[in-house]
PDB file of N, CA and C in Angstrom:
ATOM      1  N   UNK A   1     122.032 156.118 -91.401  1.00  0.00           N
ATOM      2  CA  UNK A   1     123.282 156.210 -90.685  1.00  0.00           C
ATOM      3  C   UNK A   1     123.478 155.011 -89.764  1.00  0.00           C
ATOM      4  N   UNK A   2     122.311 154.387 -89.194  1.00  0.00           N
ATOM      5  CA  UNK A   2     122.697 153.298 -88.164  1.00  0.00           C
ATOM      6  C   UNK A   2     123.337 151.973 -89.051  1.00  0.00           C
ATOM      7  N   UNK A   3     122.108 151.776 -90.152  1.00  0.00           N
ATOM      8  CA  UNK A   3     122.795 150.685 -90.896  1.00  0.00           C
ATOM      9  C   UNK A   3     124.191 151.305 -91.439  1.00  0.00           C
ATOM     10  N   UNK A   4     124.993 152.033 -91.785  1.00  0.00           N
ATOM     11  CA  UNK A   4     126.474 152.691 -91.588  1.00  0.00           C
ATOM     12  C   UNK A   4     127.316 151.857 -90.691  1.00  0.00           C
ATOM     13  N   UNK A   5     126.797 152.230 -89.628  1.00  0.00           N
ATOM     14  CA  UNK A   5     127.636 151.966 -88.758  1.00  0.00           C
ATOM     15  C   UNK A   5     127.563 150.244 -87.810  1.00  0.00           C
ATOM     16  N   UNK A   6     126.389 149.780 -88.572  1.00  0.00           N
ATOM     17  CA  UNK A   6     126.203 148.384 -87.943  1.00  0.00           C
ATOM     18  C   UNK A   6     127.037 147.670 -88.867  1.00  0.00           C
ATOM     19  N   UNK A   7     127.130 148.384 -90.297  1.00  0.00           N
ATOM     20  CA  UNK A   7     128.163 147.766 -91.099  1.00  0.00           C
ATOM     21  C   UNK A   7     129.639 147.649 -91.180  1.00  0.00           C
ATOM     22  N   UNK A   8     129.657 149.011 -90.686  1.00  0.00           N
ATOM     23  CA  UNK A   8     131.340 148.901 -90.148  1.00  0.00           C
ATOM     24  C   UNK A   8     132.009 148.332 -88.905  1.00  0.00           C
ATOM     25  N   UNK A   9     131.047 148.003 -88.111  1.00  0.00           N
ATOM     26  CA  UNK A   9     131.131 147.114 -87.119  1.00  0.00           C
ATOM     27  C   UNK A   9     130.927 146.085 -87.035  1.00  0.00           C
ATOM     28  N   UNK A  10     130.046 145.198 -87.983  1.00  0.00           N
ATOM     29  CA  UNK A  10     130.492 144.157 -88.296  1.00  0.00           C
ATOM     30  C   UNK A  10     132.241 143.723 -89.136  1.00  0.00           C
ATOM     31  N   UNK A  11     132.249 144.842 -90.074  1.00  0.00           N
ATOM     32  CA  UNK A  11     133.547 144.275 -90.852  1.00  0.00           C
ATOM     33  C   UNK A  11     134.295 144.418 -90.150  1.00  0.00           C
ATOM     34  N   UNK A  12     134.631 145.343 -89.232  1.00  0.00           N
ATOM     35  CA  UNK A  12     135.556 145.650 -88.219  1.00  0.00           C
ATOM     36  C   UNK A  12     135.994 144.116 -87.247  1.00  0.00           C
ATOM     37  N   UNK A  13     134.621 143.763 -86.771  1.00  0.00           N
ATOM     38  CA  UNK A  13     134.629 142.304 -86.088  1.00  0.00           C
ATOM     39  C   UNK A  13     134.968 141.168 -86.669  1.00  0.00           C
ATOM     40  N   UNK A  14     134.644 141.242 -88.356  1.00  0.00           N
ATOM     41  CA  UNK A  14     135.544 140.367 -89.022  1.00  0.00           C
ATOM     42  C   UNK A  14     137.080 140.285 -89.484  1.00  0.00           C
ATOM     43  N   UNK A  15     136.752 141.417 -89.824  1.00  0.00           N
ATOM     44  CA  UNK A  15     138.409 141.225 -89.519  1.00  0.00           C
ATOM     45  C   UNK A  15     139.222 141.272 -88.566  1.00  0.00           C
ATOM     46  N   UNK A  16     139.052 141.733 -86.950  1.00  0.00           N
ATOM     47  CA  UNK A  16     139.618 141.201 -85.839  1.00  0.00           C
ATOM     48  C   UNK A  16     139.346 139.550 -85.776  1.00  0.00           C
ATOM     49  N   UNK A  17     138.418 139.110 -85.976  1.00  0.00           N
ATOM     50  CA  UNK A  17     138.665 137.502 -86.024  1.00  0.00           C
ATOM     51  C   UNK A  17     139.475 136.983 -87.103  1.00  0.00           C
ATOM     52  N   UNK A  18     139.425 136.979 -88.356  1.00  0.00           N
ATOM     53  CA  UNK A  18     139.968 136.477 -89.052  1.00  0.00           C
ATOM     54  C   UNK A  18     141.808 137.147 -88.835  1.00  0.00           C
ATOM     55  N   UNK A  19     142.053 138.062 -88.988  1.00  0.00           N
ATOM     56  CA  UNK A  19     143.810 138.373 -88.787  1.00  0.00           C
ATOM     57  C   UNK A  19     144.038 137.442 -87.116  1.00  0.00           C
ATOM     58  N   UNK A  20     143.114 137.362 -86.090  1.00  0.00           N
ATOM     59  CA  UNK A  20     144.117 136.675 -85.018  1.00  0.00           C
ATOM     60  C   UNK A  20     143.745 135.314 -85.474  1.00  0.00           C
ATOM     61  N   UNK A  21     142.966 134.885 -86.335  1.00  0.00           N
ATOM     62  CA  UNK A  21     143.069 133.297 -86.737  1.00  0.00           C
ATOM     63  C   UNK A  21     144.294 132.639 -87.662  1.00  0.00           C
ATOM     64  N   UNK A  22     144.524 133.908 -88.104  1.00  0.00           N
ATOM     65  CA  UNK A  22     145.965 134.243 -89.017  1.00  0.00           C
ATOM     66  C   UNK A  22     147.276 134.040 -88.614  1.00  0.00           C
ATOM     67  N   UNK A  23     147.291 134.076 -87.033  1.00  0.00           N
ATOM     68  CA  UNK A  23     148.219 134.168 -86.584  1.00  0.00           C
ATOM     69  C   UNK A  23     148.651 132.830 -85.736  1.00  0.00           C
ATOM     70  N   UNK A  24     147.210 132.166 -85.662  1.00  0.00           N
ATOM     71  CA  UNK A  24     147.844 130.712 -85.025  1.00  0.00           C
ATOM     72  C   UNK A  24     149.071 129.814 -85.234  1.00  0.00           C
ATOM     73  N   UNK A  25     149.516 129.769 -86.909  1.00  0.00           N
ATOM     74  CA  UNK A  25     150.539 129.064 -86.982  1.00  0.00           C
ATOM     75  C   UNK A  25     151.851 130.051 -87.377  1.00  0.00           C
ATOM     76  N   UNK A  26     151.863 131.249 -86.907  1.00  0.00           N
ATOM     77  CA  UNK A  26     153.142 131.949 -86.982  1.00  0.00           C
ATOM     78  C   UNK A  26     154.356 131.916 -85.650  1.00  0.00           C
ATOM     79  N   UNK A  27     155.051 131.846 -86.257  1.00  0.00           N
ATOM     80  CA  UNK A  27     156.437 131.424 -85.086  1.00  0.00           C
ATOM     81  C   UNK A  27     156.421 132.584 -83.886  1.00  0.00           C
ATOM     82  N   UNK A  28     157.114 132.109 -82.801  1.00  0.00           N
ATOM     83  CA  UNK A  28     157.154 133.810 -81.687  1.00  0.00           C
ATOM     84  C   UNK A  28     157.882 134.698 -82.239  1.00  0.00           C
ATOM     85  N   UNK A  29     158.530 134.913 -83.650  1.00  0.00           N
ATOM     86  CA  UNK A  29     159.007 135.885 -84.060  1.00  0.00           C
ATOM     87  C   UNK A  29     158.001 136.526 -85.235  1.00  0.00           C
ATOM     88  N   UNK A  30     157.765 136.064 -86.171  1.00  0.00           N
ATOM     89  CA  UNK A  30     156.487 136.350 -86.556  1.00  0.00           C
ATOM     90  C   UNK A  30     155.428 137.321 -86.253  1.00  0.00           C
ATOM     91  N   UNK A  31     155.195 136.884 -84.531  1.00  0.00           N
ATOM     92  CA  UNK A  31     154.386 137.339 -83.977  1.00  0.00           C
ATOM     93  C   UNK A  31     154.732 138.689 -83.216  1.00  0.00           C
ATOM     94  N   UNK A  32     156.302 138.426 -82.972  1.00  0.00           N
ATOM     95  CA  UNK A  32     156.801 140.081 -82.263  1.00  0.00           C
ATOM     96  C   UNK A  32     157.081 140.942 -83.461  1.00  0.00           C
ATOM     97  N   UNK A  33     157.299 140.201 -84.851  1.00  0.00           N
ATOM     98  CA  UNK A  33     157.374 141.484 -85.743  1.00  0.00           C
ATOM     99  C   UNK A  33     155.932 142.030 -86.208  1.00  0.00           C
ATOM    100  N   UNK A  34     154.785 141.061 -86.172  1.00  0.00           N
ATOM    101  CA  UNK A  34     153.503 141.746 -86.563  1.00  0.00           C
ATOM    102  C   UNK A  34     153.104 142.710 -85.330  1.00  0.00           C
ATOM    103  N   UNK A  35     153.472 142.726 -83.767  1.00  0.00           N
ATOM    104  CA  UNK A  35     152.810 143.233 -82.971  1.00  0.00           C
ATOM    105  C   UNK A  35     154.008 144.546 -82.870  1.00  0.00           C
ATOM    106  N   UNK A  36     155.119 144.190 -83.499  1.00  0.00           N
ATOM    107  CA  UNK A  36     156.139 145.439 -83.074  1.00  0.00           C
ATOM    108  C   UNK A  36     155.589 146.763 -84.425  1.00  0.00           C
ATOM    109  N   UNK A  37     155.395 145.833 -85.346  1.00  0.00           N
ATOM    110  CA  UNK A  37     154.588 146.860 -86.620  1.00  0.00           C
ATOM    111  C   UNK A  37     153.126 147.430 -86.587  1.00  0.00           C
ATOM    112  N   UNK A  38     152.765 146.955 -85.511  1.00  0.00           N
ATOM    113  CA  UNK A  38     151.201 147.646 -85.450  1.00  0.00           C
ATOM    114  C   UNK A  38     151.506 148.820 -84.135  1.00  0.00           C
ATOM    115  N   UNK A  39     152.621 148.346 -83.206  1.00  0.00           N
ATOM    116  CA  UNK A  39     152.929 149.510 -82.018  1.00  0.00           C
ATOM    117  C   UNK A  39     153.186 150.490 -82.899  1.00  0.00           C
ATOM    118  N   UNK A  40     154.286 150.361 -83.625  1.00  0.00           N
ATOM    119  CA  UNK A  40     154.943 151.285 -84.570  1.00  0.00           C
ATOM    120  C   UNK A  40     154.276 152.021 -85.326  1.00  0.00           C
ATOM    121  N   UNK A  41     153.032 151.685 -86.378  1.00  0.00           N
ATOM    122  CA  UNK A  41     152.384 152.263 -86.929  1.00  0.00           C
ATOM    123  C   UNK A  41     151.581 153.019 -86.198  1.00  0.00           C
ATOM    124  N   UNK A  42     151.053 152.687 -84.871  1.00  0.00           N
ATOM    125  CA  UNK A  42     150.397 153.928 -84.111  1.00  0.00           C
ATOM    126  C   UNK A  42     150.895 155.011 -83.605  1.00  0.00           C
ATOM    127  N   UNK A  43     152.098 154.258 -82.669  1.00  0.00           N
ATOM    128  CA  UNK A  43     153.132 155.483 -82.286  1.00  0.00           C
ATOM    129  C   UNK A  43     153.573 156.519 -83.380  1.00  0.00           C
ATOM    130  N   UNK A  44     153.795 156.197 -84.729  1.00  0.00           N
ATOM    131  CA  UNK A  44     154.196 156.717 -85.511  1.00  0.00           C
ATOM    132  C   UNK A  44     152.874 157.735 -85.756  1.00  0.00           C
ATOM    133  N   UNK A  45     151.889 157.509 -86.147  1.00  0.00           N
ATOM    134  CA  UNK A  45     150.360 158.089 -86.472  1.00  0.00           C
ATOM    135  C   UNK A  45     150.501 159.256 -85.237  1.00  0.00           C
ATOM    136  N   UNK A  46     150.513 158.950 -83.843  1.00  0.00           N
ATOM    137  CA  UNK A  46     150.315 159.842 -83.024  1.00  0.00           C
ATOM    138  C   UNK A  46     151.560 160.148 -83.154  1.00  0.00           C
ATOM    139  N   UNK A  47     152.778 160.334 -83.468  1.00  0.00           N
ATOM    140  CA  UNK A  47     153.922 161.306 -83.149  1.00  0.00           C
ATOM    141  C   UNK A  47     153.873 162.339 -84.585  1.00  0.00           C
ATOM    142  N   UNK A  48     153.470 162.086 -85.170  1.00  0.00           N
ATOM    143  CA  UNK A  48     153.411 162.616 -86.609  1.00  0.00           C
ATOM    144  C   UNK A  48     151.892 163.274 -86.893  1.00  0.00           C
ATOM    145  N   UNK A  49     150.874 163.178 -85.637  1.00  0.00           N
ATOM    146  CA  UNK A  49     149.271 163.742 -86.139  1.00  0.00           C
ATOM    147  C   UNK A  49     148.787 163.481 -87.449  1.00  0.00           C
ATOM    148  N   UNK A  50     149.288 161.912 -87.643  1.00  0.00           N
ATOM    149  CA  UNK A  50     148.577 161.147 -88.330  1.00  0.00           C
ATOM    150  C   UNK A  50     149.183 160.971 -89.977  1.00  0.00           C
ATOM    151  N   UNK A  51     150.447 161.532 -90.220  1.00  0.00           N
ATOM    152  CA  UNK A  51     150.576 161.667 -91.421  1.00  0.00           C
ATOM    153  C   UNK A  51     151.488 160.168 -92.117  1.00  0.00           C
ATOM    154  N   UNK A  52     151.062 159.805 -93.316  1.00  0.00           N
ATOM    155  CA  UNK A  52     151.179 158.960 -93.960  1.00  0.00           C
ATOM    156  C   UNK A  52     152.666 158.363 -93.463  1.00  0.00           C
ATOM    157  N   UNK A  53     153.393 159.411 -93.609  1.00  0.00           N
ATOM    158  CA  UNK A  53     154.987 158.712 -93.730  1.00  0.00           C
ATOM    159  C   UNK A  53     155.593 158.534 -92.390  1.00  0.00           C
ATOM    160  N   UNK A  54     154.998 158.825 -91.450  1.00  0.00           N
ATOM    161  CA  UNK A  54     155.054 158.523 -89.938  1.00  0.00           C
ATOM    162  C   UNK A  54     154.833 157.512 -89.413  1.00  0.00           C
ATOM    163  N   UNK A  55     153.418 156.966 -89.862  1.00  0.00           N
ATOM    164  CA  UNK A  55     153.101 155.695 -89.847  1.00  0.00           C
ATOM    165  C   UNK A  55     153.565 154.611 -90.584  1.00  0.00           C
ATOM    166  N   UNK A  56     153.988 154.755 -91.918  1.00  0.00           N
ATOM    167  CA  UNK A  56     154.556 153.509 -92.561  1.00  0.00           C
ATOM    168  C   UNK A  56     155.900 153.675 -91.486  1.00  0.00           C
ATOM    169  N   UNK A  57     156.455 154.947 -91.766  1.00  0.00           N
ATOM    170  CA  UNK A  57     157.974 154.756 -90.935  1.00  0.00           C
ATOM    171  C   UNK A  57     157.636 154.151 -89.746  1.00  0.00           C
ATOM    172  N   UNK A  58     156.808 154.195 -88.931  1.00  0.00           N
ATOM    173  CA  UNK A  58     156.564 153.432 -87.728  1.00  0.00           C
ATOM    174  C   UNK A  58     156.556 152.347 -87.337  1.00  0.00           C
ATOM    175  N   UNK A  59     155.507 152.303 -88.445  1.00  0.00           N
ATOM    176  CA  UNK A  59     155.427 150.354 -88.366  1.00  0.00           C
ATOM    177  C   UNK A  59     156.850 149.910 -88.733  1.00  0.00           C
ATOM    178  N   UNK A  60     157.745 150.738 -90.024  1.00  0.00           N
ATOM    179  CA  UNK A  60     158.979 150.224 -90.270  1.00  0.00           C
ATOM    180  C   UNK A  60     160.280 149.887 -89.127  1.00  0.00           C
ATOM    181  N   UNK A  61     159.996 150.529 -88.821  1.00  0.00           N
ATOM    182  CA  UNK A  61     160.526 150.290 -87.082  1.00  0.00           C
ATOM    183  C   UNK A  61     160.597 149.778 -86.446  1.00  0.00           C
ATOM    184  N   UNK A  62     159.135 149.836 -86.023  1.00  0.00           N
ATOM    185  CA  UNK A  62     158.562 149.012 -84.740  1.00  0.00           C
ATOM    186  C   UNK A  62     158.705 147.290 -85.383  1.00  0.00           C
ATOM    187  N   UNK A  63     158.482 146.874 -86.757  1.00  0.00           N
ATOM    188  CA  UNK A  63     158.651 145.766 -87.294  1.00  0.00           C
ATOM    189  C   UNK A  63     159.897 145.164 -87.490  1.00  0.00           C
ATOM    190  N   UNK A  64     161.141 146.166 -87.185  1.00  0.00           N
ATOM    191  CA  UNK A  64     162.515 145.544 -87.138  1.00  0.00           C
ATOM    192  C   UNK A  64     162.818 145.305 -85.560  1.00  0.00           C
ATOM    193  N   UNK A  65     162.373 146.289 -84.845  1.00  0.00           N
ATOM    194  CA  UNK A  65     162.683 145.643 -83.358  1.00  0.00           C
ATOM    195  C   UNK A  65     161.841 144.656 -82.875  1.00  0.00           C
ATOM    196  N   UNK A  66     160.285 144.330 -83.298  1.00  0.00           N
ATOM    197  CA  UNK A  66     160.209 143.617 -82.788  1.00  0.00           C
ATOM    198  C   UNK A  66     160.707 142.023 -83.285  1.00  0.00           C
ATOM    199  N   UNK A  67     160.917 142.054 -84.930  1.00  0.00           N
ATOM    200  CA  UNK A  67     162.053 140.839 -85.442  1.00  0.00           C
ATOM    201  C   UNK A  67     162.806 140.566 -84.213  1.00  0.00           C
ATOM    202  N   UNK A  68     164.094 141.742 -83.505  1.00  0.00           N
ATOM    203  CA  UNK A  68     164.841 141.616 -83.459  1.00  0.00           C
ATOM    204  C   UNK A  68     164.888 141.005 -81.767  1.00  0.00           C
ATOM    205  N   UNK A  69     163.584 141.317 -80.953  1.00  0.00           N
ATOM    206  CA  UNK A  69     163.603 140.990 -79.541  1.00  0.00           C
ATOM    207  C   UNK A  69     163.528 139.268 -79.504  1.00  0.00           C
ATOM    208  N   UNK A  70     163.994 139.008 -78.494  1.00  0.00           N
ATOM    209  CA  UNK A  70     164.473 137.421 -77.909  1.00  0.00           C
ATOM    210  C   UNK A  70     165.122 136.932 -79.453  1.00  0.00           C
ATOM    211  N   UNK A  71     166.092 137.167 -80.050  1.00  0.00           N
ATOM    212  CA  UNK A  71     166.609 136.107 -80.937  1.00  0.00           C
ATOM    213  C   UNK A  71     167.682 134.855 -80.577  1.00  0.00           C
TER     214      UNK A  71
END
């Protein structure tokens, strides 16, 4: 079980590095629609107790307003 979980914590750590290395050359809009789609997909997860179509709808959301802030 430990090696489990030393493994998912590594991939976990890789991929938090690699997606914000991802993001260096994206425009400030870019960047408010990827961060408005990850609010969204959570808010959505917790308003819905986690169910599939809550969360895509969420992120769907949260990814048009945040397009849409400072244009």
């Amino acid at each position: 079980m430990k090696r489990f979980q030393k493994l998912t914590l590594c991939a976990t750590a890789m991929t938090l590095v690699m997606s914000l290395a991802s993001c260096a050359g994206m425009s400030a809009r870019d960047k408010n629609t990827a961060v408005g789609a990850g609010i969204g997909a959570v808010g959505g997860a917790v308003l819905t107790g986690g169910s599939t179509a809550g969360t895509v709808g969420g992120a769907a959301v949260g990814g048009i307003i945040g397009h849409e802030i400072k244009k």
